[in-house]
Protein backbone atom coordinates (compact mmCIF):
# COMPACT_ATOMS: atom_id res chain seq x y z
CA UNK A 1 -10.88 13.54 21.67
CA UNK A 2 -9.90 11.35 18.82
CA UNK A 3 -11.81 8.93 16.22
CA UNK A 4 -10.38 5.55 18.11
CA UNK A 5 -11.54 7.44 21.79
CA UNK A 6 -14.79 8.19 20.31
CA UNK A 7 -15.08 4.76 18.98
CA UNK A 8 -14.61 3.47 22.34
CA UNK A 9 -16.67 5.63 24.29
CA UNK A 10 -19.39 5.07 21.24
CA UNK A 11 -19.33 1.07 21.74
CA UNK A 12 -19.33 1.43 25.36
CA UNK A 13 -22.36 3.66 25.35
CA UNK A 14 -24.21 0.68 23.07
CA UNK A 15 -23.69 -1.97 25.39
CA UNK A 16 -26.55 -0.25 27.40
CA UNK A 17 -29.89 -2.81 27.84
CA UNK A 18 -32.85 0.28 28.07
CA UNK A 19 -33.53 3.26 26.19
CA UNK A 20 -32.05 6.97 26.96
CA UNK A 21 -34.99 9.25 27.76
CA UNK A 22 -36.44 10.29 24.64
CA UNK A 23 -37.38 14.10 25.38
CA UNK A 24 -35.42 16.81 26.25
CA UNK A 25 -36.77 17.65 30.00
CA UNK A 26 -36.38 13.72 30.83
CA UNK A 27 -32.90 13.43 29.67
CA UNK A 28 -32.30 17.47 31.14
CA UNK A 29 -33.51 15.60 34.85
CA UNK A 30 -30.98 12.67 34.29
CA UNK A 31 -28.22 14.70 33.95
CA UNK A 32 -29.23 17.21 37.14
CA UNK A 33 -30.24 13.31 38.78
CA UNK A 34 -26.34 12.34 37.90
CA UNK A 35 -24.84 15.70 38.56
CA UNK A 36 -26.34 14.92 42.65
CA UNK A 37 -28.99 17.74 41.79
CA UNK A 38 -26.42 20.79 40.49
CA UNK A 39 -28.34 22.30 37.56
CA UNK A 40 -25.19 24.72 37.44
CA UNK A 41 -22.68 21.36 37.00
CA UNK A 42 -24.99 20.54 33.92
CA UNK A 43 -25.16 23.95 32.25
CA UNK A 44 -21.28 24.12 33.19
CA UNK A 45 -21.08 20.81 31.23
CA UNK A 46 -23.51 21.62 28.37
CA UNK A 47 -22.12 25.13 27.91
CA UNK A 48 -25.77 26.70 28.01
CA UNK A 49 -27.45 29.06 31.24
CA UNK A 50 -28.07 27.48 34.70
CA UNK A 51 -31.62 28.74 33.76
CA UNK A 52 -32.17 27.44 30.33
CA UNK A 53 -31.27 24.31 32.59
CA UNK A 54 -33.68 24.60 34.91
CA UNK A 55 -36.53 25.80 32.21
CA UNK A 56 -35.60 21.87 30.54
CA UNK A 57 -36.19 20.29 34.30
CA UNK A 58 -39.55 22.16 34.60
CA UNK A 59 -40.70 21.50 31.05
CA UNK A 60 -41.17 25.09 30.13
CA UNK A 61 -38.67 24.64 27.23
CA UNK A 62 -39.00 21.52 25.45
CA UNK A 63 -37.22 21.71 21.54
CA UNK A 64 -33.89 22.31 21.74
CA UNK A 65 -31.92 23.79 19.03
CA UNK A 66 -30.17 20.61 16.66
CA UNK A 67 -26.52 21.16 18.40
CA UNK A 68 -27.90 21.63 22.11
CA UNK A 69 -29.88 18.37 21.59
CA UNK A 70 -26.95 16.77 19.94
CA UNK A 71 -24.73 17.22 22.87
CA UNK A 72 -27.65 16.73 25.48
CA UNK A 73 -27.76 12.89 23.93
CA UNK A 74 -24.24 12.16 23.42
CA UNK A 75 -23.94 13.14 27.32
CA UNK A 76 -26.67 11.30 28.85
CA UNK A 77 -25.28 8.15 26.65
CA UNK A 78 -21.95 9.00 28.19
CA UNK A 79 -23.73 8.04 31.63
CA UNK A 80 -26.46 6.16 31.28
CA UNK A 81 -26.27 2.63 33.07
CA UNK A 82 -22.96 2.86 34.38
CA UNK A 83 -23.27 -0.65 35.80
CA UNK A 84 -24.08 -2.16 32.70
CA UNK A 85 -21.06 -0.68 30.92
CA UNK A 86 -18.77 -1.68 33.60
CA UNK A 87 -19.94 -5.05 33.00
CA UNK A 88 -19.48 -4.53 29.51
CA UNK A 89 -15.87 -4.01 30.01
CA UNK A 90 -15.29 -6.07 32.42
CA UNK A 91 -16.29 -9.01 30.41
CA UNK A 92 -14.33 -7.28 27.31
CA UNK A 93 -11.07 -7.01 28.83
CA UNK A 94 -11.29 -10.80 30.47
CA UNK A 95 -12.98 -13.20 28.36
CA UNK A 96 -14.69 -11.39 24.90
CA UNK A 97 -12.19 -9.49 23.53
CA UNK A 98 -13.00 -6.39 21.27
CA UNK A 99 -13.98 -6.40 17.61
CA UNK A 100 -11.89 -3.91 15.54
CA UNK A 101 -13.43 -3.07 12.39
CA UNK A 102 -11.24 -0.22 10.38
CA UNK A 103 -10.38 1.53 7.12
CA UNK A 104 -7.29 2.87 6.87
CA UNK A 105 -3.71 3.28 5.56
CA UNK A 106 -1.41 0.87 6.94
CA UNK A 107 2.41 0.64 6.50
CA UNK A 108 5.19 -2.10 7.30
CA UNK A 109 8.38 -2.10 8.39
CA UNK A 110 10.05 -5.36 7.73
CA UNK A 111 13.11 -6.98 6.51
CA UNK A 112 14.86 -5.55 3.13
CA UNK A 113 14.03 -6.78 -0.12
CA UNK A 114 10.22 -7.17 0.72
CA UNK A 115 7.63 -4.46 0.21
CA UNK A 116 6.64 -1.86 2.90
CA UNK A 117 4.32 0.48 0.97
CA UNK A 118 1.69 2.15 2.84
CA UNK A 119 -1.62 1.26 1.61
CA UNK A 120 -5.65 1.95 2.40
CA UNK A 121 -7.43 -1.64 3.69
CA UNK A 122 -10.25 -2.63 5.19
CA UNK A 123 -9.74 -4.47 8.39
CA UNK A 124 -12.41 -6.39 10.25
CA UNK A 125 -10.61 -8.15 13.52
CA UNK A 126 -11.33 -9.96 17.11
CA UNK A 127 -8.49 -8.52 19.23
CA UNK A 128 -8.04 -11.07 22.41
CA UNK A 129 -8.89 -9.67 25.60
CA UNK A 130 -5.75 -8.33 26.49
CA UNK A 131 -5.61 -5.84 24.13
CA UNK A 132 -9.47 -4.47 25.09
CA UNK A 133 -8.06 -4.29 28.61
CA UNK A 134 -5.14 -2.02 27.63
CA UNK A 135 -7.48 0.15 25.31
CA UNK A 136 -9.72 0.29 28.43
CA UNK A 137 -6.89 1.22 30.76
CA UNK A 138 -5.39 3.53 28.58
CA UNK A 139 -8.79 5.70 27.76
CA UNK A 140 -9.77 5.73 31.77
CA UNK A 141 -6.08 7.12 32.71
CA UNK A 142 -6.54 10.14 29.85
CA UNK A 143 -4.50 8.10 27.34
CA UNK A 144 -3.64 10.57 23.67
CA UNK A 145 -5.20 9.81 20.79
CA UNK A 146 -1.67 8.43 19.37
CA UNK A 147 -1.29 5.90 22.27
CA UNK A 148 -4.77 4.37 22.08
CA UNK A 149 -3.71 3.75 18.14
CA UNK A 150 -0.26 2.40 19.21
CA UNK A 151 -2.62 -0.31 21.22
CA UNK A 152 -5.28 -0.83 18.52
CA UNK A 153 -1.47 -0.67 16.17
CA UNK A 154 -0.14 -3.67 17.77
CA UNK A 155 -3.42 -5.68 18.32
CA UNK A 156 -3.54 -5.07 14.82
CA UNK A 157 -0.07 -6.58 14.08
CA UNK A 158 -0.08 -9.51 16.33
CA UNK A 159 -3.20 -10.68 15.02
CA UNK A 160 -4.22 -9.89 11.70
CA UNK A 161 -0.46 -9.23 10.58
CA UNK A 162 1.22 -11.97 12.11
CA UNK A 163 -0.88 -14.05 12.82
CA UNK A 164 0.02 -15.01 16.01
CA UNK A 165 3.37 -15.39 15.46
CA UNK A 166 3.28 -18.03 12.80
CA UNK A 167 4.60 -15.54 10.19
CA UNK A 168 6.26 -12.01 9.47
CA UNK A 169 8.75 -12.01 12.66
CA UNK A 170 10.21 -8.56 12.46
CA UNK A 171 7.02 -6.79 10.79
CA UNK A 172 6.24 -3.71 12.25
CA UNK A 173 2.81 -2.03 11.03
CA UNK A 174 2.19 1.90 11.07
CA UNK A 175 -1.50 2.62 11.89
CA UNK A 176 -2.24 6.03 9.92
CA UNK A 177 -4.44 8.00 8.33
CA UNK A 178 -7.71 6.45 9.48
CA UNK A 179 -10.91 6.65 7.72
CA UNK A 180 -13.06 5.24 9.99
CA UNK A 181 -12.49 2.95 13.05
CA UNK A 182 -15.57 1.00 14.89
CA UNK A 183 -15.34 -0.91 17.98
CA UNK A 184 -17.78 -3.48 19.83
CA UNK A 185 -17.76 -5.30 22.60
């Protein structure tokens, strides 16, 4: 995965209105809960033992090592309240729109005689909700890391750059080397 898919799946995980389970065991029995009761589908999935699984479930183990507990987090985020995040999107892609907020270098192709050095900015943007709906599209049909920035790339242009059309006809902005990119929803 890339920053901008991680950023997505990151903002979609916070739209969520409880808690994840806290310990180990409880979150280890949400994922064998999601996985239709297949402890071997969850070790497959954590890359740890079908037993070391099982030990979680029955609280015999209960301190997992930092990158095992890591993982075991970021997973159950992945699917916890999948109803909720649906929503989430849902309202995203028609009526909210996605918040864009992004360091990084950004380059212009325009007309001659006008500048079109690359530069570092800070960028903090609404994007309307057609553009969250293609950034959602894209990431649920396995979209590359380059396409989803082509998306965020144009969003980026039509907004922010020309600003809706009222200026900068034949820019064309590069979306590169990105420091950091944060999405909400």
């Amino acid at each position: 995965m890339g920053i901008l898919a991680d950023s997505l799946d990151k903002a979609t995980a916070n739209t969520a209105t409880r808690p994840i389970p806290k310990t180990a065991p409880a979150q280890m029995r949400f994922l064998v809960k999601v996985s239709k009761g297949s402890t071997r589908a969850v070790a497959e999935r954590l890359g740890i033992s079908q037993r070391t699984v099982e030990r979680y479930v029955k609280g015999q183990l209960k301190q997992p090592r930092k990158d095992l507990a890591a993982l075991l987090a970021r997973e159950v985020r992945r699917d916890w309240q999948p109803r909720v995040q649906d929503r989430a999107k849902k309202r995203a892609a028609q009526t909210g729109g996605i918040v864009i907020e992004t360091r990084a270098r950004f380059g212009f192709t325009a007309a001659p005689g006008t500048t079109d050095d690359a530069r570092v900015r800070r960028i903090t943007q609404h994007l309307p909700p057609a553009y969250a709906a293609r950034l959602f599209d894209a990431r649920a049909a396995g979209a590359t890391e380059q396409q989803l920035r082509a998306i965020a790339a144009e969003g980026l242009q039509e907004i922010y750059f020309k600003d809706r059309g009222r200026r900068a006809q034949d820019l064309a902005v590069e979306f590169t080397d990105i420091d950091y990119v944060e999405l909400d929803f």
